[in-house]
Structure formats: structure tokens, C-alpha cells
Protein backbone atom coordinates (compact mmCIF):
# COMPACT_ATOMS: atom_id res chain seq x y z
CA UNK A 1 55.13 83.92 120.93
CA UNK A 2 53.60 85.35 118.33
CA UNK A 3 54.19 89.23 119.42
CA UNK A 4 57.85 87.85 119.75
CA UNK A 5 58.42 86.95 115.60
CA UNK A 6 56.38 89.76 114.81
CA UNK A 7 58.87 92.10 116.81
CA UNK A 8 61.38 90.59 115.05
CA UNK A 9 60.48 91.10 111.74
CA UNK A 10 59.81 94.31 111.50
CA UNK A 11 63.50 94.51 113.19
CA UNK A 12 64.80 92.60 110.31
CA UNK A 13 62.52 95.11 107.85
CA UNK A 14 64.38 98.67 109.78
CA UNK A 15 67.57 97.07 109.65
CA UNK A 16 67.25 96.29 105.72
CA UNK A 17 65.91 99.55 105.63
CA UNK A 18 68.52 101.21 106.88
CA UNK A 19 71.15 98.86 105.54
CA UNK A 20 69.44 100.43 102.19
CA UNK A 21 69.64 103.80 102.95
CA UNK A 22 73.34 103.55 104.02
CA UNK A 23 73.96 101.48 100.39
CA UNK A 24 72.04 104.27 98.61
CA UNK A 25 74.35 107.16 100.49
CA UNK A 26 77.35 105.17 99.64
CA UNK A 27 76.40 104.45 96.10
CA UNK A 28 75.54 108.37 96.05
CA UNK A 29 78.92 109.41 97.46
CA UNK A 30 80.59 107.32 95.11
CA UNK A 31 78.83 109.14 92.03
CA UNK A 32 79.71 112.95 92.99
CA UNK A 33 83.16 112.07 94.74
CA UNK A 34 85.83 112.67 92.86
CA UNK A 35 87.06 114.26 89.42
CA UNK A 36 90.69 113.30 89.49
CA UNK A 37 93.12 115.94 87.89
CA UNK A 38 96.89 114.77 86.82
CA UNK A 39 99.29 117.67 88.09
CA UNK A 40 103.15 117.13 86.99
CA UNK A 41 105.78 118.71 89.14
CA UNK A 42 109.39 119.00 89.27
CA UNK A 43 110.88 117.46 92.38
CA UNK A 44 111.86 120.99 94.00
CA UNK A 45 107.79 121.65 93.82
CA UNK A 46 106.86 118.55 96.40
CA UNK A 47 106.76 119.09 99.46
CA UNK A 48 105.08 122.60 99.06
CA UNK A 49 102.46 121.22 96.41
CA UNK A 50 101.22 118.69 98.81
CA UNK A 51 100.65 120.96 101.00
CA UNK A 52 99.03 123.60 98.54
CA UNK A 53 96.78 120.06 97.19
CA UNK A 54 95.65 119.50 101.26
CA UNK A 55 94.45 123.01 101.43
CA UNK A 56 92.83 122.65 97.66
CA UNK A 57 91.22 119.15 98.82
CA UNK A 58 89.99 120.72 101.89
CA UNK A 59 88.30 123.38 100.35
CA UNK A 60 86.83 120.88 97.27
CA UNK A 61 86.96 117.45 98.68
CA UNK A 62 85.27 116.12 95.33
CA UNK A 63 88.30 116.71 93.53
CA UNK A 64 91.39 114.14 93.76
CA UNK A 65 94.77 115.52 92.62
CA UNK A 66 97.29 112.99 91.56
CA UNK A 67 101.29 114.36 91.17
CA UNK A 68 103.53 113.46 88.98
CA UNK A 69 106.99 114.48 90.71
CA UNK A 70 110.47 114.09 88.74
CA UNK A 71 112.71 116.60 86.69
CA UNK A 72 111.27 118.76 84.73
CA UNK A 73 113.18 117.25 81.47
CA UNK A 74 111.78 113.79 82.31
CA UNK A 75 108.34 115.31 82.98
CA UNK A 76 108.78 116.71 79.66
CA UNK A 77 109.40 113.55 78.10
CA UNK A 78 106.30 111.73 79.83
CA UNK A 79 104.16 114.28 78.17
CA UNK A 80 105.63 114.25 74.67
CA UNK A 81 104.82 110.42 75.35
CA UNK A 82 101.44 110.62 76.10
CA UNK A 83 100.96 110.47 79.49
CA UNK A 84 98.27 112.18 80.87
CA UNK A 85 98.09 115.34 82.31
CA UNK A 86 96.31 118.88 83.43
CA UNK A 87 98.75 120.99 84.57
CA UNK A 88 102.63 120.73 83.99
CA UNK A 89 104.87 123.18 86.98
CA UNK A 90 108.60 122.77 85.47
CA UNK A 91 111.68 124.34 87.46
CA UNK A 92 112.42 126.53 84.02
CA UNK A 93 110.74 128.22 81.27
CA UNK A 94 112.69 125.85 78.66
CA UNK A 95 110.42 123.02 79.08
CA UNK A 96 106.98 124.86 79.09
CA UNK A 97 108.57 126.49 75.77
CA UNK A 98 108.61 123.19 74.25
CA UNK A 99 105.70 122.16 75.12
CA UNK A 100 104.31 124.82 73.68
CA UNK A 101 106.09 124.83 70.75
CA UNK A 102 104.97 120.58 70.43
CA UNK A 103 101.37 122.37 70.82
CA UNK A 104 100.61 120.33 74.18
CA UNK A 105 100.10 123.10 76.12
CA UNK A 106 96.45 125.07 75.87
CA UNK A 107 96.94 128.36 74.51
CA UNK A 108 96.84 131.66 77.25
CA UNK A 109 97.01 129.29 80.21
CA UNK A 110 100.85 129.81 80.79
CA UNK A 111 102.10 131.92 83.80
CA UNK A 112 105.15 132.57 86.06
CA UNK A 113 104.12 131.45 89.31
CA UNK A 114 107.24 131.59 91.69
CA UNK A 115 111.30 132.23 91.51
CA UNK A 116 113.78 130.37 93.07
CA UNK A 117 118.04 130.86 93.68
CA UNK A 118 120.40 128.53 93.25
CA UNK A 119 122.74 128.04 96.18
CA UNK A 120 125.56 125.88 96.89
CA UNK A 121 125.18 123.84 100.01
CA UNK A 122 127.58 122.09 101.93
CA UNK A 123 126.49 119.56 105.08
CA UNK A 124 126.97 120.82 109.17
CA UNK A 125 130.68 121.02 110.16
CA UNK A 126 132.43 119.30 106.77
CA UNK A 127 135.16 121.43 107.41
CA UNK A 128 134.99 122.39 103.29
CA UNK A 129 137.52 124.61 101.99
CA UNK A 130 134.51 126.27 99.38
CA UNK A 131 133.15 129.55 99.89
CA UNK A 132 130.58 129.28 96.96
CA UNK A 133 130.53 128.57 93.21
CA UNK A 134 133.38 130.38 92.65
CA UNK A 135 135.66 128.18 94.56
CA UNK A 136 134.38 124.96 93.53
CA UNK A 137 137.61 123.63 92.35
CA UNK A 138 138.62 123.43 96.38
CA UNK A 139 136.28 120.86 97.10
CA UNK A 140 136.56 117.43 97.30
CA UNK A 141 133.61 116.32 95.80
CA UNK A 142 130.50 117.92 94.07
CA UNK A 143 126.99 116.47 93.45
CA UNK A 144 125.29 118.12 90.13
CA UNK A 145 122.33 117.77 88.55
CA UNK A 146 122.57 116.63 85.19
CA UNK A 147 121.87 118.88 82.13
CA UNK A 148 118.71 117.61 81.24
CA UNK A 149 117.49 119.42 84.88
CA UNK A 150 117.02 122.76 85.23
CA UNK A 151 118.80 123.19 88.48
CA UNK A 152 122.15 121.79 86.48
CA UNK A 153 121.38 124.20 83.43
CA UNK A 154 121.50 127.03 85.96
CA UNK A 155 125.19 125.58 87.18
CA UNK A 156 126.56 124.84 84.31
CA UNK A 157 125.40 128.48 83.27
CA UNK A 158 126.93 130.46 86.21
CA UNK A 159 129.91 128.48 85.47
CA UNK A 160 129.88 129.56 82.09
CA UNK A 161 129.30 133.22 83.66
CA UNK A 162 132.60 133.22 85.53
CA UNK A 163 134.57 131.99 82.74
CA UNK A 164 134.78 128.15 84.38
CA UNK A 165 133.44 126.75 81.32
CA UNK A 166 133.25 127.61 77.60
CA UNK A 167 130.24 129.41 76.07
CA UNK A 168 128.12 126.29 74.17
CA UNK A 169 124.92 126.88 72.20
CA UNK A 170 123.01 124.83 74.99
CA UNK A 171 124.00 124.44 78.57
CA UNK A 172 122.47 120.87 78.85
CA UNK A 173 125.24 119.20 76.45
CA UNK A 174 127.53 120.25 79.02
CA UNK A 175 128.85 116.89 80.57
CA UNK A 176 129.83 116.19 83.77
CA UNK A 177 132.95 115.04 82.93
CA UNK A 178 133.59 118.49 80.97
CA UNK A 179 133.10 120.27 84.56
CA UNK A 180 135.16 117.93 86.51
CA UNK A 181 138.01 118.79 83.93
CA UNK A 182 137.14 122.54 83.84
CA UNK A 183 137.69 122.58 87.55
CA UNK A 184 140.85 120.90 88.10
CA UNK A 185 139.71 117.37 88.01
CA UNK A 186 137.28 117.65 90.94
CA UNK A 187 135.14 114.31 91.10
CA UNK A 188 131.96 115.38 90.36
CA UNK A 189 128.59 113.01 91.20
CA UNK A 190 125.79 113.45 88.58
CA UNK A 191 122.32 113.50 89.79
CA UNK A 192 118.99 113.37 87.78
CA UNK A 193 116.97 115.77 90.58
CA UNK A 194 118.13 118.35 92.83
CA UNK A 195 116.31 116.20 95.80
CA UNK A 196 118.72 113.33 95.22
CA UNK A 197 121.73 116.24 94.94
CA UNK A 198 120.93 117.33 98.27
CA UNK A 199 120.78 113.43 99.69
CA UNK A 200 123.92 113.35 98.35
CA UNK A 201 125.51 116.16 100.02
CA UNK A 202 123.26 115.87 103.77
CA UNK A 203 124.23 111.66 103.75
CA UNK A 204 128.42 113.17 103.08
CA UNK A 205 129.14 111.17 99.82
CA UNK A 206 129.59 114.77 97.95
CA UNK A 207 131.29 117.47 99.91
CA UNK A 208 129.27 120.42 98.57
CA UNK A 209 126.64 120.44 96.30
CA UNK A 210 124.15 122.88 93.94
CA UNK A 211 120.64 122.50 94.35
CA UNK A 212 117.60 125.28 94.77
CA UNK A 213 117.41 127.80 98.00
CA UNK A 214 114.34 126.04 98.89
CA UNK A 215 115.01 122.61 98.79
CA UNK A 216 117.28 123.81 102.20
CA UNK A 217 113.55 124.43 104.16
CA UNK A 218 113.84 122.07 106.86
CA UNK A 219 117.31 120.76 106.59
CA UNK A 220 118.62 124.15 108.07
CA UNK A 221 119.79 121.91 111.11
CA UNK A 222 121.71 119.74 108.71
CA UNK A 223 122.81 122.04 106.10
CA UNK A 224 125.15 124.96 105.66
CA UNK A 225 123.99 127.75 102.36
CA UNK A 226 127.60 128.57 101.50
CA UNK A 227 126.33 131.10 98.87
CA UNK A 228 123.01 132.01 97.24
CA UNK A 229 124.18 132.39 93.81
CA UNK A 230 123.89 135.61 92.05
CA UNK A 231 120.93 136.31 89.42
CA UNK A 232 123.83 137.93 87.06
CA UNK A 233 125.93 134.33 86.96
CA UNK A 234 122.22 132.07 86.31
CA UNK A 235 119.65 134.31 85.02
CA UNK A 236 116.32 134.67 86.88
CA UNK A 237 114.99 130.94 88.31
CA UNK A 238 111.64 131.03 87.16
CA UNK A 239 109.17 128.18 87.71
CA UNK A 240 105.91 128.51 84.93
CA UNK A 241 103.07 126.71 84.65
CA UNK A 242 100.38 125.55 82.05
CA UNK A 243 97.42 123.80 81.70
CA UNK A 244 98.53 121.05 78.95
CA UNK A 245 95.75 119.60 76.60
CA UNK A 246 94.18 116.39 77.61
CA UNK A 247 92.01 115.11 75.24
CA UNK A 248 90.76 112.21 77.94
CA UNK A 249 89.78 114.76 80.01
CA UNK A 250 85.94 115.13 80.20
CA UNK A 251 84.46 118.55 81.57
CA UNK A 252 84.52 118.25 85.14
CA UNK A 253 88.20 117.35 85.40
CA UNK A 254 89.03 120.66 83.15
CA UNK A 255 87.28 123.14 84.93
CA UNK A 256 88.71 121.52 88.16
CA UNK A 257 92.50 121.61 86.52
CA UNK A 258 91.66 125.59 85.65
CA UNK A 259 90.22 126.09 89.32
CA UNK A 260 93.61 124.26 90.18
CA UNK A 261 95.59 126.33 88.40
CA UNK A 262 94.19 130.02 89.50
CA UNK A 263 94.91 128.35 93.32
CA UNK A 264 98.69 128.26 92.91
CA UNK A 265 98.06 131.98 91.37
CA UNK A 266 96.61 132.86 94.05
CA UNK A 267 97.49 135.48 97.26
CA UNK A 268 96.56 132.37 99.66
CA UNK A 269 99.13 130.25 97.86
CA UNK A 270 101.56 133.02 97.71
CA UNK A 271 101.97 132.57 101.40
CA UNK A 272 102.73 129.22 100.85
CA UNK A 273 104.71 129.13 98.86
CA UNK A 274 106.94 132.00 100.47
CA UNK A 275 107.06 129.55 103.93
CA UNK A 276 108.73 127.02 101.28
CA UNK A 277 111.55 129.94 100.51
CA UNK A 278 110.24 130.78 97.22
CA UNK A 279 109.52 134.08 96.13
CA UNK A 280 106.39 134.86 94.87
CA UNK A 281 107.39 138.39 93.42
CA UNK A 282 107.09 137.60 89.83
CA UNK A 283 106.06 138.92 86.55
């Protein structure tokens, strides 16, 4: 009887033991997992970023990156407010100019990573009349991203190219109403992301649409490209990137957001990024 309590206590002392260890290793795991780095993208960024931040994670699992995905001029906006961030990845150099102009982004950090082409899109079989930006005024709808989005900027601007609409100081005043007048009273939706242009056009409430060459990657069953816009009519598409200045950021979480940052740069997320239709031939 008494070999029987003795055996099991010093069962009851190993399995506190161990329960300890395991505590301790948890406590442990809890201490060196995770700086968490705040990465703002615009929407036509998403689905290749999370893929980019899965390899990342893989490689350095202590380091959580949280996106921020929305239009660039809303990102923008969030920033100029105060929320926090590492890195900002806009659709167009106008916002990173801002924000470096507003001093929010940390000096010699900005870079060009990838360029991207407008296109006009148009869902399987609708039968449309348009041939590409050009011929706009046949449709019988369009979806367009507002001006405060890049993507819309770079419409409105090729439509200023080909004489549709009048020269203006900036592109974003440009209302939607002004281009539904300038082509012939064409309704035309406004959007606040290309993503939600592209819903638009693949669910049939718009006829055609504009939105970016590789938001099409994976809808290529669903979608017809009814012309990649020219470079002459919009100007190059240029997507930069900067590390922005966090002052609640502590020293782990910026020398993760610069490790971050050279990633994107790098020949490994070149291929990537060219999968995603992007091209990664940039100055």
C-alpha cells in the first residue's frame, strides 16, 4: 500500500514537472514571438502581398505583419491621421509625394518597386460594342474609380490624352458626372477601389470597366482585357514604397519593417510579383 502512494506521488511530482517545463516553453515562446509590423497597401497590392507576407513569415516566423488594404488616397488619409504604420505601398507616386512632403515618410527609404497598365475590362460574352478606352461612349455602362484613386487618376488622364475631357490642373477634381457628360451621357458607376470596379463589371451591373492589368490574374475565365491602355494616354503606373516614421515603434519592429521592405525589393519577390502580372522592370 505504501509502495502504491509513493508511486503515485512522484507521478504527481513528473507530471508538475513537466506541466512546468511546458508553462516555462510557452511563457518563453510568448516572449521572442512576435514583433508586429503595420504594412499599408492599396487594394490592387492584396492578393500578391499576402502571398509575399507567407513567404516573409516563413522565413522569420517571429515577425507578424498586419495589412492595411484600401485606396491609396484613403491610406493616405489614415496616415495623415495618425494611424500607425511601417511601410506605406500606394498604386501612384502622388501619395508617397505627400507624404513626404507632410514629413511622414523616413528620409532615403522611398523606391519604385513594380509597374502596372491600366486596361479596360469587359465580363465573358457581354456582347459590348467597346473596343477600349477610346470607344467608351458605346457602352452601356462604365464602373470608375473615383479621383481620389489612382487607378481613376490614370482614366481620367488618358481621357484627357485623347481629347475626351478638358485639361484641369488635377485629374482627381474630375467628377464622375463630368465624364458621363464628356462621353455622351454614358451612366457611369463610381467606385472607391479598383477591386470593387472589377466586382462591378464580373457581377454585370457595369458593362465595361477600368481597373489595373493585374487585378485580371485569376478572373481570366470570367473576364475579357478589351485593351491594355497605352503608357502615352496614362503615363507610367508606378507603385512606390516607403518606410513611414512611427514614433511607437520600438527597435525590433523597425529593423523588421526595413528587412520587410528590402524583401519586396528583392529578385525572390520579383518573381512574385511578375506571377501577379506586374512588371518588375523599374527604375
Amino acid at each position: 500500500m505504501k509502495r502504491r502512494i509513493l508511486t503515485a506521488a512522484l507521478v504527481m511530482l513528473l507530471l508538475s514537472a513537466l506541466s512546468g517545463c511546458a508553462g516555462h516553453s510557452m511563457m518563453n515562446k510568448k516572449k521572442t514571438y512576435e514583433t508586429e509590423i503595420h504594412v499599408f497597401i492599396a487594394a490592387s497590392l492584396e492578393r500578391v502581398m499576402t502571398e509575399l507576407g507567407d513567404i516573409y513569415h516563413t522565413a522569420h516566423p517571429e515577425v507578424k505583419i498586419t495589412y492595411n488594404t484600401d485606396s491609396s488616397g484613403t491610406l493616405l488619409t489614415q496616415i495623415k491621421e495618425g494611424y500607425e504604420c511601417d511601410i506605406f505601398f500606394s498604386a501612384a507616386p502622388k501619395q508617397i509625394d505627400e507624404l513626404e512632403k507632410e514629413g511622414l515618410a523616413q528620409k532615403r527609404t522611398r523606391a519604385n518597386v513594380v509597374n502596372n497598365q491600366l486596361v479596360v475590362v469587359t465580363r465573358k460574352d457581354s456582347g459590348t460594342r467597346v473596343k477600349g478606352i477610346d470607344s467608351l461612349p458605346d457602352a452601356e455602362s462604365v464602373a470608375l474609380a473615383g479621383g481620389g484613386v489612382p487607378a481613376g487618376q490614370y482614366t481620367r488622364q488618358a481621357l484627357i490624352n485623347l481629347g475626351t475631357l478638358y485639361k484641369v490642373e488635377d485629374v482627381s477634381d474630375i467628377t464622375t458626372e463630368e465624364i458621363s457628360y464628356a462621353l455622351g451621357g454614358v451612366p457611369v458607376s463610381e467606385q472607391d477601389s479598383v477591386s470593387k470596379v472589377l466586382t462591378a463589371v464580373i457581377e454585370g451591373s457595369c458593362e465595361v470597366g477600368t481597373t489595373y492589368y493585374s487585378d485580371t490574374y485569376g478572373y481570366e475565365d470570367r473576364l475579357t482585357i478589351l485593351e491594355a491602355v497605352s503608357y502615352d494616354l496614362t503615363g507610367d503606373v508606378l507603385y512606390p514604397a516607403a518606410r513611414v516614421v512611427n514614433e511607437e515603434a520600438d527597435e525590433a519592429q523597425n529593423a523588421a519593417a526595413d528587412d520587410f521592405l528590402k524583401f519586396i525589393l528583392s529578385d525572390k519577390a520579383k518573381a512574385v510579383f511578375e506571377a501577379y502580372y506586374f512588371d518588375t522592370e523599374v527604375e
